[in-house]
N, C-alpha and C. Protein backbone atom coordinates (compact mmCIF):
# COMPACT_ATOMS: atom_id res chain seq x y z
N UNK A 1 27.16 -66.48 160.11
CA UNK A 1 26.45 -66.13 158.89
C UNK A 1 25.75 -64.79 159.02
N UNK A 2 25.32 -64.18 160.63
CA UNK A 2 24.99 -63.19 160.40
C UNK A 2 25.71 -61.81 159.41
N UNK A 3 25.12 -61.41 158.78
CA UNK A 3 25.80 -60.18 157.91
C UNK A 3 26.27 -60.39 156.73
N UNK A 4 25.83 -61.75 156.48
CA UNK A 4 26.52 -62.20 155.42
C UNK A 4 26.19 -62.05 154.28
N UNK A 5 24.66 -61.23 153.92
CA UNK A 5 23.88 -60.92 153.10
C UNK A 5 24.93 -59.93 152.64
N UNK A 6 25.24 -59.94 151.13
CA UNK A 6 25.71 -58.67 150.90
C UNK A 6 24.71 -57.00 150.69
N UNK A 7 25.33 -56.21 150.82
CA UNK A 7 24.42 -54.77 151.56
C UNK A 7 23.51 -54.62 149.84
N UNK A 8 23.99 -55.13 148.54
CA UNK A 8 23.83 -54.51 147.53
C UNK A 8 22.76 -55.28 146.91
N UNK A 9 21.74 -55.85 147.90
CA UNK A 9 20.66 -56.35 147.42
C UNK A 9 19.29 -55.31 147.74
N UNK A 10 19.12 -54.73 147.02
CA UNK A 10 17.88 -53.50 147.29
C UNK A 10 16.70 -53.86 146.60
N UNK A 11 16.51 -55.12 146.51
CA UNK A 11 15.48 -55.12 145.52
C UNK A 11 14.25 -55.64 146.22
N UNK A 12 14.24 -55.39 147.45
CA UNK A 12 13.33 -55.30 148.15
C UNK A 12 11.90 -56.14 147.77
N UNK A 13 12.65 -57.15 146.88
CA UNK A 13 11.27 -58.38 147.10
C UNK A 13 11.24 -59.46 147.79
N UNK A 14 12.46 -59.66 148.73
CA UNK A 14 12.36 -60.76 149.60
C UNK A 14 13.00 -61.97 149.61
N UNK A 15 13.11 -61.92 148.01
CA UNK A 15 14.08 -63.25 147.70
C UNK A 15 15.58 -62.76 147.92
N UNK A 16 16.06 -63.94 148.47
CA UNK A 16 17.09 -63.77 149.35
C UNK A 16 18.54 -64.26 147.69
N UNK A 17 18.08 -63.94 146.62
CA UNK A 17 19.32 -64.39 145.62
C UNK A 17 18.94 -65.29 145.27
N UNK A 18 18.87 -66.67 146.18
CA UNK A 18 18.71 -68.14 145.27
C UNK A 18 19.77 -68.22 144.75
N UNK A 19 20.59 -68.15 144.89
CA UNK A 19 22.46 -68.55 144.40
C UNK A 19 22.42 -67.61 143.00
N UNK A 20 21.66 -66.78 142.66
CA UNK A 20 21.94 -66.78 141.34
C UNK A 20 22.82 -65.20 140.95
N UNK A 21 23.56 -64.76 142.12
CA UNK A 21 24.49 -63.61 141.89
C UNK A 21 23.39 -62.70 142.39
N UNK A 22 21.98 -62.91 143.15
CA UNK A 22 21.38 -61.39 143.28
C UNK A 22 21.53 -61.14 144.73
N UNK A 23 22.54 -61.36 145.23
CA UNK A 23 22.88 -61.19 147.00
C UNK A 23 22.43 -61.99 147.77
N UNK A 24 22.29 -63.36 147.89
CA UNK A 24 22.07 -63.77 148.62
C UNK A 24 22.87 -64.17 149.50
N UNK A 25 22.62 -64.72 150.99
CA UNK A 25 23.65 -65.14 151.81
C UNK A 25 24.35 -66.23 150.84
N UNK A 26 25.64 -66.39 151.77
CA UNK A 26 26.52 -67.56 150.50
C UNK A 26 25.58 -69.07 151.21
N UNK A 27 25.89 -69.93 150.63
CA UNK A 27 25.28 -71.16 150.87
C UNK A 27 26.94 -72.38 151.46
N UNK A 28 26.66 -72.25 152.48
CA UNK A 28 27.71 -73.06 153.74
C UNK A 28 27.33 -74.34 153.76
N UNK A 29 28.73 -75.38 153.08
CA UNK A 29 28.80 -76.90 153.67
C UNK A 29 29.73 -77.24 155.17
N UNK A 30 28.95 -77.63 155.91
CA UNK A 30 30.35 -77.67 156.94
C UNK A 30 30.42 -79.43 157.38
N UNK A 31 31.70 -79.55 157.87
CA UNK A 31 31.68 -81.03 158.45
C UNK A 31 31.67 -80.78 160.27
N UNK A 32 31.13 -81.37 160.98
CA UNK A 32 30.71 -80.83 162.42
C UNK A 32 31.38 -82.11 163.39
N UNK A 33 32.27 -82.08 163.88
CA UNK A 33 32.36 -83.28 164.92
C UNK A 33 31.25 -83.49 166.11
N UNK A 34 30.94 -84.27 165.84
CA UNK A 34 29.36 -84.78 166.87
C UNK A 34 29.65 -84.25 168.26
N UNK A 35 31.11 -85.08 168.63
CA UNK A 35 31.34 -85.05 170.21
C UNK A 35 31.58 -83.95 170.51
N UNK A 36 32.29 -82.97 170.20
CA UNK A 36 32.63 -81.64 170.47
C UNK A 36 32.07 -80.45 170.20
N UNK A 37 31.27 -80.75 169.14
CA UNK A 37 30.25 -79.87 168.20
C UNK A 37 31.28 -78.70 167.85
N UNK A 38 32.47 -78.84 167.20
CA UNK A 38 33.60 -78.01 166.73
C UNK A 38 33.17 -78.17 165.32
N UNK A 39 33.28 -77.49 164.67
CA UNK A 39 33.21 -77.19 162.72
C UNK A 39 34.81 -77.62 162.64
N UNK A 40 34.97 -78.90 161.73
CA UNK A 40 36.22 -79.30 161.15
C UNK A 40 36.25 -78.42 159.94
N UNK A 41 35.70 -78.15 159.25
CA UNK A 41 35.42 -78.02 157.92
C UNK A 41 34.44 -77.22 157.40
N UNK A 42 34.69 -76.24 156.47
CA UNK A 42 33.73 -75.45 156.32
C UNK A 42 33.53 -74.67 154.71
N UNK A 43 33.21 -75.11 153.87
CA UNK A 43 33.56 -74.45 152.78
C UNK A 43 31.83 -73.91 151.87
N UNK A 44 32.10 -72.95 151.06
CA UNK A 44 31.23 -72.56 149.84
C UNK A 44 30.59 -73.30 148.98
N UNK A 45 29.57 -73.45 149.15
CA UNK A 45 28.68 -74.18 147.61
C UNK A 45 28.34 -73.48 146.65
N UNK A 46 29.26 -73.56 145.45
CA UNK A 46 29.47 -72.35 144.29
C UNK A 46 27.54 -72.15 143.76
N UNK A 47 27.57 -70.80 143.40
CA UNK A 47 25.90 -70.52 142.77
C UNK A 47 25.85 -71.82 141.76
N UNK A 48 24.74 -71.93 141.70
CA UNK A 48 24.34 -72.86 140.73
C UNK A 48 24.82 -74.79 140.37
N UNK A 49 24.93 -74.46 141.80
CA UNK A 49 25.32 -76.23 141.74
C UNK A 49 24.93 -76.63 142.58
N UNK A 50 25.27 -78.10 143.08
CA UNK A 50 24.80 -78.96 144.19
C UNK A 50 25.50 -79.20 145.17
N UNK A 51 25.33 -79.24 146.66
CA UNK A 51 25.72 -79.66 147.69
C UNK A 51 25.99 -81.65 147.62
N UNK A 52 25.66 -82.03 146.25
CA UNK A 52 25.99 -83.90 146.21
C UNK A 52 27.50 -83.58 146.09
N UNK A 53 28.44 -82.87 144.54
CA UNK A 53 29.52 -82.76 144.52
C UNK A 53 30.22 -82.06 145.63
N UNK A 54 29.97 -81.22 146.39
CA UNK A 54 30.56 -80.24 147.53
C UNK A 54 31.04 -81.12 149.05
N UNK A 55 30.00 -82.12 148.49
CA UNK A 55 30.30 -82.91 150.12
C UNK A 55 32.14 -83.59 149.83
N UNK A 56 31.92 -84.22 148.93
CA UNK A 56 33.08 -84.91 148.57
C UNK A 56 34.36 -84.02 148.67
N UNK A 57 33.89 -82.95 147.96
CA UNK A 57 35.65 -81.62 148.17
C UNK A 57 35.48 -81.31 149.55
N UNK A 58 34.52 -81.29 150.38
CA UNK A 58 34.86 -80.50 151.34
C UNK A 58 35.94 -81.64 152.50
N UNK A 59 35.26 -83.01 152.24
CA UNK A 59 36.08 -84.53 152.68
C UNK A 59 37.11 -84.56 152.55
N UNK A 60 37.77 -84.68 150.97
CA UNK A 60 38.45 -85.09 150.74
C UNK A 60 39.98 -84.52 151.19
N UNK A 61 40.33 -83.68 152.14
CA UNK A 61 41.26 -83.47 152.14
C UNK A 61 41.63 -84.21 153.96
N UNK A 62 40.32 -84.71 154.38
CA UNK A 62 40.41 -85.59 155.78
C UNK A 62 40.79 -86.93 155.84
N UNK A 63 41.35 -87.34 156.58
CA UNK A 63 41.73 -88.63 156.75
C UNK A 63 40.16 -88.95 157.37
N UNK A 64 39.28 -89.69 156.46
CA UNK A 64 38.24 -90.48 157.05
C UNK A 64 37.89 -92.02 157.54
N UNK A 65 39.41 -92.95 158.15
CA UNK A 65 39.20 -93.65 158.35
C UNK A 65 38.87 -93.65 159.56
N UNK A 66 38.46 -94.90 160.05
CA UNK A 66 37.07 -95.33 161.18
C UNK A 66 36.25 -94.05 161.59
N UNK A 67 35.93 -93.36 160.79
CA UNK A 67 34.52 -92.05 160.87
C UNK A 67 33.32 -92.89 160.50
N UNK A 68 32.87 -92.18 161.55
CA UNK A 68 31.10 -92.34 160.79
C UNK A 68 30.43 -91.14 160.39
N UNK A 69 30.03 -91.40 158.99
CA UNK A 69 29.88 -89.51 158.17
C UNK A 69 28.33 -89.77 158.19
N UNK A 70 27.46 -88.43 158.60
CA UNK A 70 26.15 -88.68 158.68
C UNK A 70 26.05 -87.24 157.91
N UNK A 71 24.77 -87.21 157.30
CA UNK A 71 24.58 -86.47 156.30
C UNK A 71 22.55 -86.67 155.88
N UNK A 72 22.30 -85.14 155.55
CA UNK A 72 20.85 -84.90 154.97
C UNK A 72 20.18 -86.00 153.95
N UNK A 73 19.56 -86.33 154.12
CA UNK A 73 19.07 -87.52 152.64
C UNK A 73 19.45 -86.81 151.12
N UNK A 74 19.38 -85.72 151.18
CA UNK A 74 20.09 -85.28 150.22
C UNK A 74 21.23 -85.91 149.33
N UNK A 75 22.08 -86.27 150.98
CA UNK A 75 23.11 -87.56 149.90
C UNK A 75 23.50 -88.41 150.14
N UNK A 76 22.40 -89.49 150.29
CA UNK A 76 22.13 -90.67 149.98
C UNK A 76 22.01 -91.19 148.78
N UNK A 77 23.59 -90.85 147.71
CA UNK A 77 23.15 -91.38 146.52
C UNK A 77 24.66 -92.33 146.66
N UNK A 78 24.45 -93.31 146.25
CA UNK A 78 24.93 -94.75 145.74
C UNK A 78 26.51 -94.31 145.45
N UNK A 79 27.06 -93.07 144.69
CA UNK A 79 27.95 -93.40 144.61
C UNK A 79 28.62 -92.35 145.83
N UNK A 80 28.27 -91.59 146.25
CA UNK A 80 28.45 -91.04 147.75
C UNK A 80 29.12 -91.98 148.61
N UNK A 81 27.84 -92.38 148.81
CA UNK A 81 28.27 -93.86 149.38
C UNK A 81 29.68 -94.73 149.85
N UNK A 82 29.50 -95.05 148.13
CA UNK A 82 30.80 -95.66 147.89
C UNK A 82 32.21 -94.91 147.87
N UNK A 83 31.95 -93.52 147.81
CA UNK A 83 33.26 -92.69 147.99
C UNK A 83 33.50 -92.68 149.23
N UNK A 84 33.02 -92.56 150.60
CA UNK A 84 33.05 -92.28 151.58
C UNK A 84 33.66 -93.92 152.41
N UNK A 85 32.86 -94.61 152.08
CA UNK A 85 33.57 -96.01 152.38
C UNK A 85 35.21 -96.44 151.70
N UNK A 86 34.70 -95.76 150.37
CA UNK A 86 36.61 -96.02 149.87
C UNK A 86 37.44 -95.49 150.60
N UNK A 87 36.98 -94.23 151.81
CA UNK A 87 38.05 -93.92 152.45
C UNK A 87 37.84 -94.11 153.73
N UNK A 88 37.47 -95.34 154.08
CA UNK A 88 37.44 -95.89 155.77
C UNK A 88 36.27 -95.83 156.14
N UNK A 89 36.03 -95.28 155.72
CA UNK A 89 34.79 -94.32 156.89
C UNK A 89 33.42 -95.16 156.75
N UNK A 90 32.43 -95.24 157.38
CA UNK A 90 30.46 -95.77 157.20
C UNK A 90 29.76 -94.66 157.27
């Protein structure tokens, strides 16, 4: 992530963008294997949305059976949940 600030933020008040197109670093979901500490997975959380929908695209292209997916309280919501179990996984 170092450098990842784009150069064309001069506005020299500190705020780093806040997703909202004024340069900020991009905002990174990654999936991390515990045992190896290797990044499976690594994708963009578009400006102005949530990391609840992002978890699911960044999954869904893994075979998550017998995984155990651990994750920020952030998303601990109910139907998370239940998506992640529909595909093997606790």
């Amino acid at each position: 992530m170092r450098g990842a600030k784009p150069k064309n933020n001069n506005s020299g008040d500190g705020d780093d963008g806040g997703g909202d197109g004024g340069g900020g670093a991009p905002h990174l979901l990654a999936a991390l294997d515990q045992e190896s500490g290797a990044v499976l997975a690594q994708q963009r959380v578009q400006d102005k949305t949530s990391e609840i929908p992002a978890l699911k695209q960044l999954l869904a292209p893994h075979d998550l059976t017998g995984a155990v997916v651990t994750a920020d309280a952030l998303h601990t919501q109910t139907d998370t949940a239940q998506w992640i179990r529909d595909r093997g996984a606790d």
